[in-house]
Each structure stands twice: as structure tokens, then as C-alpha cells.
C-alpha atoms as a PDB file:
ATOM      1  CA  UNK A   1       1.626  -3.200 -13.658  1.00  0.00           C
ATOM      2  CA  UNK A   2       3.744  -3.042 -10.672  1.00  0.00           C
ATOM      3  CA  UNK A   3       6.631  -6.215 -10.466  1.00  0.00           C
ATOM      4  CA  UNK A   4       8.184  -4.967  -7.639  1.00  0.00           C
ATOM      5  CA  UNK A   5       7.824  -5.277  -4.664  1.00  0.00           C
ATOM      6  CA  UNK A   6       5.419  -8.586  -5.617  1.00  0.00           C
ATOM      7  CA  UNK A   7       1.853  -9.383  -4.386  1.00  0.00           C
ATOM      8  CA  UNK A   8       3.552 -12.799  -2.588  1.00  0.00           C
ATOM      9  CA  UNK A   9       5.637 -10.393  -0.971  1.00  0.00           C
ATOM     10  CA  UNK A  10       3.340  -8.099   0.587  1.00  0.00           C
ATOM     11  CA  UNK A  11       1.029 -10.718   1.431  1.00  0.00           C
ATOM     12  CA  UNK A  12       4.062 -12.048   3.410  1.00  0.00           C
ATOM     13  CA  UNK A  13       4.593  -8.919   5.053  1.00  0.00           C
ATOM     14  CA  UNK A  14       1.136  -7.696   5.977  1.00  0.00           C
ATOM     15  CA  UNK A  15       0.557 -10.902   7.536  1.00  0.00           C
ATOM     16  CA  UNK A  16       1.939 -12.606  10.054  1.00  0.00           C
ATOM     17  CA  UNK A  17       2.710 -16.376  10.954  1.00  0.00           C
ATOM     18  CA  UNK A  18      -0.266 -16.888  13.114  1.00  0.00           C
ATOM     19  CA  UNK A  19      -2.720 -15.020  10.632  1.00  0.00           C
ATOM     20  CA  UNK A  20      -1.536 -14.485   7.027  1.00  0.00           C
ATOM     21  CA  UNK A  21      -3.499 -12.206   4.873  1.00  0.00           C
ATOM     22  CA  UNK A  22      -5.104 -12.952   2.006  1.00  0.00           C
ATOM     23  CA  UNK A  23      -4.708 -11.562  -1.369  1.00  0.00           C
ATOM     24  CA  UNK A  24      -8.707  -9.411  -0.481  1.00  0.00           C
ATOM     25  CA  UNK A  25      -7.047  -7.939   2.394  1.00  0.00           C
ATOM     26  CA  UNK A  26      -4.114  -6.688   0.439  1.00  0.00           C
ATOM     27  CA  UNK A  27      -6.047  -5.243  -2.189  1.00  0.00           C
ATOM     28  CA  UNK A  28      -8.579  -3.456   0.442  1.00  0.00           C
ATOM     29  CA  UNK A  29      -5.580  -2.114   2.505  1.00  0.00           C
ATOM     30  CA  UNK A  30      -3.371  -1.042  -0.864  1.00  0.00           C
ATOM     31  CA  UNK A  31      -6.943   0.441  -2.177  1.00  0.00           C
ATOM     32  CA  UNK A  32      -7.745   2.529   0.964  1.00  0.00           C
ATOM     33  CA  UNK A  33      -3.895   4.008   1.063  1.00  0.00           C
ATOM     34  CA  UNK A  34      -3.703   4.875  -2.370  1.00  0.00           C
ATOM     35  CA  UNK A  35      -6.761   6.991  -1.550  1.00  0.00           C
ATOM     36  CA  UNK A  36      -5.321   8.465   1.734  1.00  0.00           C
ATOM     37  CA  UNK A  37      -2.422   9.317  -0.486  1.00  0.00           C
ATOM     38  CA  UNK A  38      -4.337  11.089  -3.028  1.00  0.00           C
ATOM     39  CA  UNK A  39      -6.828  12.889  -0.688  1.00  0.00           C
ATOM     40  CA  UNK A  40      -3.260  14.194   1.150  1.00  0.00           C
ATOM     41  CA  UNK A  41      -1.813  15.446  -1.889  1.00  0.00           C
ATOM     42  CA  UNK A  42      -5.026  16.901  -2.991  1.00  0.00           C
ATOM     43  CA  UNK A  43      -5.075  18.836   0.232  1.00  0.00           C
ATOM     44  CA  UNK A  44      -1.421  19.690  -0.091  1.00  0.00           C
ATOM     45  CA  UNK A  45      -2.082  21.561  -3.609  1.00  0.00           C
ATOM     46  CA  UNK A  46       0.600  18.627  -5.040  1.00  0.00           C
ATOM     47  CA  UNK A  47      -0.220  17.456  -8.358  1.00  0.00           C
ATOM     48  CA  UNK A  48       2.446  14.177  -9.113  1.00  0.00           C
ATOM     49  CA  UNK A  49       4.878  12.243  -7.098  1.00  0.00           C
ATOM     50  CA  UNK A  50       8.617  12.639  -7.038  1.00  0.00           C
ATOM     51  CA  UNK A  51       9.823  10.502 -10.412  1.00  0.00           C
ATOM     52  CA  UNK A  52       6.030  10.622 -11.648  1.00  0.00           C
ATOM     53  CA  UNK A  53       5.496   7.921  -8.915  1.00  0.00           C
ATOM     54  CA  UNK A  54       1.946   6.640  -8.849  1.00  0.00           C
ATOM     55  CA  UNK A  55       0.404   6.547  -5.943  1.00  0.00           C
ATOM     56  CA  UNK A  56      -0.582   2.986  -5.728  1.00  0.00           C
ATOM     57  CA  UNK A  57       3.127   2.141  -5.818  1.00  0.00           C
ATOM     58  CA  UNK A  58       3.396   4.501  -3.297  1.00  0.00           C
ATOM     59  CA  UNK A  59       1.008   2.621  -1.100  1.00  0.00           C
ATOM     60  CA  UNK A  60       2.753  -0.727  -1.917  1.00  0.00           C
ATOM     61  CA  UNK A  61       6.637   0.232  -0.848  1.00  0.00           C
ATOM     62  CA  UNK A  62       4.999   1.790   2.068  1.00  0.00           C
ATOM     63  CA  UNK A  63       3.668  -2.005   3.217  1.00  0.00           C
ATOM     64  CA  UNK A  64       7.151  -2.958   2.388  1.00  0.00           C
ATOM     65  CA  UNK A  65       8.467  -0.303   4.240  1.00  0.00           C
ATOM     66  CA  UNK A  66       6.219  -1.847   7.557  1.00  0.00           C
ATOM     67  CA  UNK A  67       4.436   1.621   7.878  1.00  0.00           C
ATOM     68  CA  UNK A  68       1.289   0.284   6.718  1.00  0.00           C
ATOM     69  CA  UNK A  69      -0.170  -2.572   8.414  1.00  0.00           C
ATOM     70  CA  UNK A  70      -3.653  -4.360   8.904  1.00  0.00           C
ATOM     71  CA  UNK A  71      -5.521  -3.497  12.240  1.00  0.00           C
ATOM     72  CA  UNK A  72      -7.936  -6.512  13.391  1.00  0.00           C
ATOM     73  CA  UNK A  73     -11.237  -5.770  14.971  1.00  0.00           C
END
């Protein structure tokens, strides 16, 4: 289970005033960077994260982080 950083706070921070995002659209954007992660390490030969990270966690700090964000169509 991750506690930190929460799901209020990166609904908060991959949405914005005008257009908050919804808890669906955090799980689809957390879902598809998780698997960019893991294809990227797969092609890398790397087998774990730094601190036996997971890679969903990975994803989430990286929303915190603001390098991940939602692209509207």
C-alpha cells in the first residue's frame, strides 16, 4: 500500500483548478508509467530499483515531482 505521497494529493497535483482529475485518470496515468518504467528497465538489463523501490511508487513521486502530467486531447 503506498501512504505517501496520498491519492488526494496527486489528484491535487495532476489536476488543475479549472479541470481537476479524477481518481480514473490517476489510476490510468500511474498505470501507464509504472509500465513505461518497467518496459525501460527491462530494456536497460536492470532488474530492481534503488532501495527495492517498486515501480508504481516510482510512478507516483514522479507526479509529485511534476514530471508526469495528463495531456488533454
Amino acid at each position: 500500500m503506498i501512504n505517501e505521497p496520498s491519492v488526494d494529493a496527486l489528484i491535487r497535483k495532476l489536476g488543475s483548478e479549472e479541470e481537476p482529475a479524477s481518481r480514473y485518470e490517476l489510476c490510468v496515468v500511474v498505470a501507464k508509467r509504472t509500465r513505461q518504467i518497467i518496459e525501460q528497465m527491462q530494456a536497460a538489463g536492470i532488474t530492481e530499483l534503488p532501495g527495492k523501490q517498486k515501480e508504481i511508487v516510482l510512478a507516483c513521486q514522479e507526479i509529485m515531482n511534476g514530471k508526469v502530467t495528463i495531456a488533454h486531447d
